[in-house]
Protein backbone atom coordinates (compact mmCIF):
# COMPACT_ATOMS: atom_id res chain seq x y z
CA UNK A 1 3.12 -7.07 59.50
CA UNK A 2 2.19 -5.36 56.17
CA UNK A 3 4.51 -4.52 53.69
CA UNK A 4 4.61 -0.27 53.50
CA UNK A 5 5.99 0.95 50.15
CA UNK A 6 9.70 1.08 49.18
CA UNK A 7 10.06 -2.07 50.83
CA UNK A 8 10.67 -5.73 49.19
CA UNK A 9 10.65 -5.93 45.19
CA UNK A 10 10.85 -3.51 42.63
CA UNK A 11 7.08 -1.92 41.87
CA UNK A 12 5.52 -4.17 39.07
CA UNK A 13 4.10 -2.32 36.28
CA UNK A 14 0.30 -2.25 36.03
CA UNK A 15 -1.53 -4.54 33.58
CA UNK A 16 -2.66 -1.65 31.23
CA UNK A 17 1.06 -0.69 30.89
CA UNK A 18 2.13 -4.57 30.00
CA UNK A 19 -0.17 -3.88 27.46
CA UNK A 20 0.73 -0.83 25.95
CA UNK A 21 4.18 -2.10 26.08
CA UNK A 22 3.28 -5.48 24.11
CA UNK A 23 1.66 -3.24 21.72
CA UNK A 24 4.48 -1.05 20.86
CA UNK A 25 6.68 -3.97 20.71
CA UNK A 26 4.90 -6.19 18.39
CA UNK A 27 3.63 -3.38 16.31
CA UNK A 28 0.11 -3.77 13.68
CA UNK A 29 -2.91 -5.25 15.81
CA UNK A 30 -1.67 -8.46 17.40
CA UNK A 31 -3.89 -10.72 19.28
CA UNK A 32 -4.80 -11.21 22.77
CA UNK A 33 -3.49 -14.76 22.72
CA UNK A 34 -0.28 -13.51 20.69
CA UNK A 35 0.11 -10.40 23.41
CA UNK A 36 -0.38 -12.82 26.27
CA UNK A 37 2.69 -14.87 25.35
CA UNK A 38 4.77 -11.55 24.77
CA UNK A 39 3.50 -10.40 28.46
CA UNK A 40 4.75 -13.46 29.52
CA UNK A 41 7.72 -13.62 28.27
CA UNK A 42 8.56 -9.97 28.90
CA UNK A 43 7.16 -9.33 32.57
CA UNK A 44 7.13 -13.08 33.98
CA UNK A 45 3.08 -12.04 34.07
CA UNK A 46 0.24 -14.33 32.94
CA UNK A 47 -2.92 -12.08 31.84
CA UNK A 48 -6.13 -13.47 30.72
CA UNK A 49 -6.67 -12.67 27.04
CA UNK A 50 -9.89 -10.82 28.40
CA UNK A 51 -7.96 -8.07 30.37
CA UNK A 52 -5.93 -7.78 27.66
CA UNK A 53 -8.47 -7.35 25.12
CA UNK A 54 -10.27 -4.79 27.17
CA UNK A 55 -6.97 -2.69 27.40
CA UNK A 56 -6.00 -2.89 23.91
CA UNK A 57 -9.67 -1.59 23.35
CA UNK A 58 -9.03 1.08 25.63
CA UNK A 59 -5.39 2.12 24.58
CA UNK A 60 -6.37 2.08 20.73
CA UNK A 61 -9.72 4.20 21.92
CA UNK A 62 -7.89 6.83 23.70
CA UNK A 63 -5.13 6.79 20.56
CA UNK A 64 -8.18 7.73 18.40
CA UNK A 65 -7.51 4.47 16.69
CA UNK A 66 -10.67 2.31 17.95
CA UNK A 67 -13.21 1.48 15.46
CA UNK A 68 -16.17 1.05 17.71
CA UNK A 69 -19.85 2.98 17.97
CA UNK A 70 -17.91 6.19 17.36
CA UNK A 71 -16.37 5.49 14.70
CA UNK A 72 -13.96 8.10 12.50
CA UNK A 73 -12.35 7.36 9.03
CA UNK A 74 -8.89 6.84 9.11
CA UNK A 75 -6.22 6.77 6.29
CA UNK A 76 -6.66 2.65 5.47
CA UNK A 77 -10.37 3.62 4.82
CA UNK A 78 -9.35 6.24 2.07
CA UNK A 79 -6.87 3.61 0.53
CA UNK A 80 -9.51 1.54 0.08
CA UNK A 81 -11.77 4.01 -1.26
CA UNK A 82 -9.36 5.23 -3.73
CA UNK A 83 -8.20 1.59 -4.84
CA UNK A 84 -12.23 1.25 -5.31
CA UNK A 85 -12.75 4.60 -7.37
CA UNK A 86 -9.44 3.23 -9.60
CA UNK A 87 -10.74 -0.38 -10.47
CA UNK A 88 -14.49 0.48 -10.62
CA UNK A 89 -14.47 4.18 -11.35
CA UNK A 90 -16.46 6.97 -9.27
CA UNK A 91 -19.77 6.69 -10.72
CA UNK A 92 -19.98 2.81 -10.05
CA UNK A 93 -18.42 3.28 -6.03
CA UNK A 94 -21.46 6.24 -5.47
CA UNK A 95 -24.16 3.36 -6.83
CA UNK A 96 -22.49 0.99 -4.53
CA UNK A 97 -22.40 3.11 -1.75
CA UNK A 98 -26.08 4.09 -2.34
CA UNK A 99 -27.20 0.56 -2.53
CA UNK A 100 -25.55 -0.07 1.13
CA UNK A 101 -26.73 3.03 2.86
């Protein structure tokens, strides 16, 4: 007979939460490989470093934080523009960006 809800173990938490978890725990942008073992560890659960990639991707997208097709700036890419503009000066960052575009 099958199992109706309520009864047996506690409800597991889904894979996209393990992973949202692992990535509030270990803070920055850790691995797959590096989450995996925290998942582990954590929620007695073995995930492929696939799934987990493709959740992280889809976590940090939703956050606004992905860096794929759409892009976005965000405030490490005006660090770097500013520590640019301070060792090469403005002039020589617009010739570099020109010669890139």
């Amino acid at each position: 007979m099958a199992r109706t809800k309520g009864e047996g173990d506690e409800k597991k938490p889904s894979q996209r939460s393990m992973v949202q978890a692992a990535l509030q725990d270990l803070g920055g942008d850790p691995k797959p490989r590096e989450m995996q073992s925290h998942i582990k560890t954590k929620f007695g659960v073995d995930l492929p470093p696939n799934i987990i990639s493709n959740y992280k991707s889809q976590i940090k997208r939703k956050n606004g934080l992905g860096r794929g097709r759409r892009g976005g700036l965000q405030v490490e890419d005006f660090e770097t523009i500013r520590s640019l503009v301070r060792r090469l000066g403005a002039d020589q960052v617009k010739r570099l960006v020109e010669a890139v575009a």
